[in-house]
Protein backbone atom coordinates (compact mmCIF):
# COMPACT_ATOMS: atom_id res chain seq x y z
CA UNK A 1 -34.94 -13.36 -2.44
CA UNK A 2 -32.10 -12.38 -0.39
CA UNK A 3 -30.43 -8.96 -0.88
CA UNK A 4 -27.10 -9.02 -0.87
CA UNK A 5 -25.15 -5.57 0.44
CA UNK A 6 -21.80 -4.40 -1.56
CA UNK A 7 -18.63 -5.07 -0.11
CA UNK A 8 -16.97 -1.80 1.59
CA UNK A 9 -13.38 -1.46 2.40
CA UNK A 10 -13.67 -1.30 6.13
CA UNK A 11 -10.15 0.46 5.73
CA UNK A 12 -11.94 3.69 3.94
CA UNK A 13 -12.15 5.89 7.40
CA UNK A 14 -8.50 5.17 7.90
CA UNK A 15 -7.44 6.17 4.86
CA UNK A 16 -9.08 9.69 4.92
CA UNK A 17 -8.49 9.95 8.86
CA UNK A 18 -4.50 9.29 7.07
CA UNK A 19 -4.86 11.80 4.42
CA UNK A 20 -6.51 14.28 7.19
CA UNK A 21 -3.65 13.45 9.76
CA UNK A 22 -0.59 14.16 7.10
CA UNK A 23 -2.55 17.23 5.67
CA UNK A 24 -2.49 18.55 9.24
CA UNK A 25 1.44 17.67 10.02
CA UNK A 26 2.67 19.22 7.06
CA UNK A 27 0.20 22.32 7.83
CA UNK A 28 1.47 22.39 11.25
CA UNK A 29 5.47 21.77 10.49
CA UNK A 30 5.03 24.45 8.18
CA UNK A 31 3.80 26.79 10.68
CA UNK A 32 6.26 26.07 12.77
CA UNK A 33 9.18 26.27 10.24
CA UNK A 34 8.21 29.39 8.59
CA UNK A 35 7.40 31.44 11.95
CA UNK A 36 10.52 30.02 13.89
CA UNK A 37 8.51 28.33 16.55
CA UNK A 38 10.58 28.49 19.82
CA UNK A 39 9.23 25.40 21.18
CA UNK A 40 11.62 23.00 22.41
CA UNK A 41 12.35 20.11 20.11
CA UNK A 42 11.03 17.29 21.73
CA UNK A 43 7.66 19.27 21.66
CA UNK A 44 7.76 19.08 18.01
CA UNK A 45 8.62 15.72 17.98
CA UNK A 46 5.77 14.56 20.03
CA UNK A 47 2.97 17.14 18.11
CA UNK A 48 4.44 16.45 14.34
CA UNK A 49 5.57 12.40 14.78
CA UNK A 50 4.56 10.84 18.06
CA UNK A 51 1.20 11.82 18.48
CA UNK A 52 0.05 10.99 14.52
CA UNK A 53 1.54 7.93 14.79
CA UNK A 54 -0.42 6.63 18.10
CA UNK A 55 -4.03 8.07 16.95
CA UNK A 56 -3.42 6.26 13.32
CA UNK A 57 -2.30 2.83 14.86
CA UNK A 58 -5.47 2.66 17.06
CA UNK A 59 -7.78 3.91 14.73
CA UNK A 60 -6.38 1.15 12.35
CA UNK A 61 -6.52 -1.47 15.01
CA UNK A 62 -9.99 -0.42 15.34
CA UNK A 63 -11.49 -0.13 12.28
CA UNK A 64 -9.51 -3.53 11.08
CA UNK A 65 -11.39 -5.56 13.94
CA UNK A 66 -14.54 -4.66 12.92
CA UNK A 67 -16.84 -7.54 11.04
């Protein structure tokens, strides 16, 4: 008798590594905001938006080519 395994959502990491990642940006912009960060803007930019965006997309692309 074969055992079959339940289905898992091979999406799951992603979506906590997603609720992690925006958890963290909002911590972090609100650092930033409430201390009046003099780091230049593009700094920002890259930390809050650029950086977030790149780890997500690969861990995505990763987890969605898995079998």
């Amino acid at each position: 008798m074969a055992e079959t395994t339940p289905k898992r959502n091979r999406l799951t990491p992603w979506f906590i590594g997603l609720a992690i990642v925006l958890a963290a940006v909002i911590f972090i912009g609100y650092r930033w905001t409430a201390t009046e960060c003099p780091a230049p803007t593009f700094i920002e930019f890259g930390v809050l938006v650029i950086l977030p965006v790149i780890y997500l997309v690969l861990m995505y692309l990763t987890l969605s080519s898995q079998r």
